[in-house]
C-alpha atoms as a PDB file:
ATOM      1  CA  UNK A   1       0.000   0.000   0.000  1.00  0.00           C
ATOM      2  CA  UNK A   2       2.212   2.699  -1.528  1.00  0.00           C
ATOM      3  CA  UNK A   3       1.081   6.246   0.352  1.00  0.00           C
ATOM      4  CA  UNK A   4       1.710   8.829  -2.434  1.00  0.00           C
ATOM      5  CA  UNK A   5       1.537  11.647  -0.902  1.00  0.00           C
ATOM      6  CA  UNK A   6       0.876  12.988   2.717  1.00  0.00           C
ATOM      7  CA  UNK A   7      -1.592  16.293   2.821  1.00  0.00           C
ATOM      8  CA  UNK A   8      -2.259  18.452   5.612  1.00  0.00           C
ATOM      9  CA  UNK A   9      -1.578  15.322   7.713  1.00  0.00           C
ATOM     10  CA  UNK A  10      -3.842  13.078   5.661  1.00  0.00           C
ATOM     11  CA  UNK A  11      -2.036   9.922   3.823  1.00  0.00           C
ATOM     12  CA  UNK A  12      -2.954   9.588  -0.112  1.00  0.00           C
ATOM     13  CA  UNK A  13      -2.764   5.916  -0.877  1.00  0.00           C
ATOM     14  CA  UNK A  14      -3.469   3.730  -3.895  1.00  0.00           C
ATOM     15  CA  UNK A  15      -3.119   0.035  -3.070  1.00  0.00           C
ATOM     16  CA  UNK A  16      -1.228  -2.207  -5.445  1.00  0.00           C
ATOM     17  CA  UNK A  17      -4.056  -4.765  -5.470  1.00  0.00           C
ATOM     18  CA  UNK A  18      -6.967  -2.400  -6.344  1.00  0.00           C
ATOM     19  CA  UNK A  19      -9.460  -1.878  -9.103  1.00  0.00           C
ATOM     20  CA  UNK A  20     -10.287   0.259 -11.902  1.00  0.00           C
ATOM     21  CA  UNK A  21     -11.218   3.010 -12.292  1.00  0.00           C
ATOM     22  CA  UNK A  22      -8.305   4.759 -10.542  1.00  0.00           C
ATOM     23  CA  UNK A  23      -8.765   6.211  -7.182  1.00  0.00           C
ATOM     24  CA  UNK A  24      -6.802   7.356  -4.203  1.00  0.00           C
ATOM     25  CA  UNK A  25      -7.878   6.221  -0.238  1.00  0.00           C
ATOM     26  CA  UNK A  26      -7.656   9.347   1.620  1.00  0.00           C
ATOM     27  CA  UNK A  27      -6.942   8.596   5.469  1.00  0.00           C
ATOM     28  CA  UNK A  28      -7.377  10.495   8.307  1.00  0.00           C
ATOM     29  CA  UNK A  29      -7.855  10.144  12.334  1.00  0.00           C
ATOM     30  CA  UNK A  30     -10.441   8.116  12.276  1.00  0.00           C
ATOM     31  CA  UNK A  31     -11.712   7.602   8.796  1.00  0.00           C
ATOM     32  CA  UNK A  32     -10.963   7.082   4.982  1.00  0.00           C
ATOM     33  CA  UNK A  33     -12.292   7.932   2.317  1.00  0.00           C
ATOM     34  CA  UNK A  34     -12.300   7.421  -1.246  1.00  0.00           C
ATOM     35  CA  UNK A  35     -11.834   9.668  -4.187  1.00  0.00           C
ATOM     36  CA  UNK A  36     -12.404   8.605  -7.814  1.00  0.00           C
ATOM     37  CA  UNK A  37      -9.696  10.601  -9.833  1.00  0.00           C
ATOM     38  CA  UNK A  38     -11.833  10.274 -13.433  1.00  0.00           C
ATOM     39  CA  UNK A  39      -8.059  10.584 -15.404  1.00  0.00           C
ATOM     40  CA  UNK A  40      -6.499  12.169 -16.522  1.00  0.00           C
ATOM     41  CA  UNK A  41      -7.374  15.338 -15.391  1.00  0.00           C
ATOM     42  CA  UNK A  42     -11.037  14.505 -12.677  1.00  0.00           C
ATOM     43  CA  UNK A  43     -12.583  16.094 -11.306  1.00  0.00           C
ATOM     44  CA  UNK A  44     -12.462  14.330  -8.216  1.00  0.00           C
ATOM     45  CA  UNK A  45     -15.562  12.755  -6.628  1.00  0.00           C
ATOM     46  CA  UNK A  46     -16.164  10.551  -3.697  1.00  0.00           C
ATOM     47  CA  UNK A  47     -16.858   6.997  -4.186  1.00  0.00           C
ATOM     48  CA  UNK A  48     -16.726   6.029  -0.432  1.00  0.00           C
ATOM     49  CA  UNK A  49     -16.304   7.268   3.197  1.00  0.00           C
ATOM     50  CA  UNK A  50     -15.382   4.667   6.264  1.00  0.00           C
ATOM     51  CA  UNK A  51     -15.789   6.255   9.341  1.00  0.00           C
ATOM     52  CA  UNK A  52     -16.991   9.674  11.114  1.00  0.00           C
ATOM     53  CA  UNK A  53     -16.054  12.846   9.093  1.00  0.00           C
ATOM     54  CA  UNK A  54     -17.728  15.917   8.531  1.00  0.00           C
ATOM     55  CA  UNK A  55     -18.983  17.524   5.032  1.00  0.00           C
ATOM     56  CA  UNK A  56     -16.537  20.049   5.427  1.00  0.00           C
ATOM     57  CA  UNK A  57     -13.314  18.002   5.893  1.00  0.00           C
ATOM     58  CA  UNK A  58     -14.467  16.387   3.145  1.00  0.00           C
ATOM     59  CA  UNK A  59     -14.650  19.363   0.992  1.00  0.00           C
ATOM     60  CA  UNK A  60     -11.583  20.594   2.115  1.00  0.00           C
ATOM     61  CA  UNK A  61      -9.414  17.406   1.810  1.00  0.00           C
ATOM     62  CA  UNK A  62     -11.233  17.521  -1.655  1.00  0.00           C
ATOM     63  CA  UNK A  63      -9.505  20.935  -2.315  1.00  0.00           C
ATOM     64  CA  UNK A  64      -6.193  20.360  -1.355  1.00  0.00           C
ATOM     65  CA  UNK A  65      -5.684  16.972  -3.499  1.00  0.00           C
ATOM     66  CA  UNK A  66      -7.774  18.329  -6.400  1.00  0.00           C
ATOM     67  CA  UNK A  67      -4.399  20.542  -7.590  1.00  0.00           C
ATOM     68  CA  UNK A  68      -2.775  17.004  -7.949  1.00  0.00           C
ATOM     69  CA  UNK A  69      -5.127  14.760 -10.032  1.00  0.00           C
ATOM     70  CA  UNK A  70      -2.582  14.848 -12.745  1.00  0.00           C
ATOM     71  CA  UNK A  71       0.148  13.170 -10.664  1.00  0.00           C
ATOM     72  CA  UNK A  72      -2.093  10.749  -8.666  1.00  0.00           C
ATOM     73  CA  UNK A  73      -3.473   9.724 -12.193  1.00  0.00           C
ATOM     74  CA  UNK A  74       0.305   9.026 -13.306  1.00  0.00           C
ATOM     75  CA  UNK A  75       1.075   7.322 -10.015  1.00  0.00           C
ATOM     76  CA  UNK A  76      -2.117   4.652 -10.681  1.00  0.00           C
ATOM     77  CA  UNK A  77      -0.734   4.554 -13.958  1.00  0.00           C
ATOM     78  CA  UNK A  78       2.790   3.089 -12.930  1.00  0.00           C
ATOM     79  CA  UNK A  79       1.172   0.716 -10.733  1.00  0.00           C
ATOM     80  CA  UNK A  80      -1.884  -0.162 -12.475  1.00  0.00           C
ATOM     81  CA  UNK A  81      -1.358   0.563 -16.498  1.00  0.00           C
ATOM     82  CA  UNK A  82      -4.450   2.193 -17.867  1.00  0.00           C
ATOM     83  CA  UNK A  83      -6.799   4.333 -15.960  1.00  0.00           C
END
């Protein structure tokens, strides 16, 4: 489970064995969540939450991975092939 980035304290992870179509697992204190990345450029939107979070942290951790859709797309891409 390759974390490909750490946000604002939240790990970015795409798992090795996973599924199309590429996504990232977002995880936090107490939760994860998952973002479809609709490559190669989203927009991002959420496929699943585990756990308590609020609307807003959603929205917010939404905002600070949106700027890097391109290079989460390129990451599923070396460990996955096509998106």
């Amino acid at each position: 489970m390759p974390t490909i980035a750490t946000i604002n304290g939240y790990r970015v992870v795409i798992y090795t064995a996973d599924h199309r179509p590429a996504h990232v697992h977002v995880i936090g204190a107490g939760f994860e969540i998952v973002f479809n990345l609709n490559c190669p450029n989203g927009p991002l939107d959420v496929r699943n939450i585990a756990g308590k979070v609020s609307d807003r942290t959603i929205s917010r951790i939404a905002s600070l991975i949106e700027p890097e859709i391109v290079a989460f797309c390129a990451a599923w891409r070396k460990h996955h092939g096509h998106y």
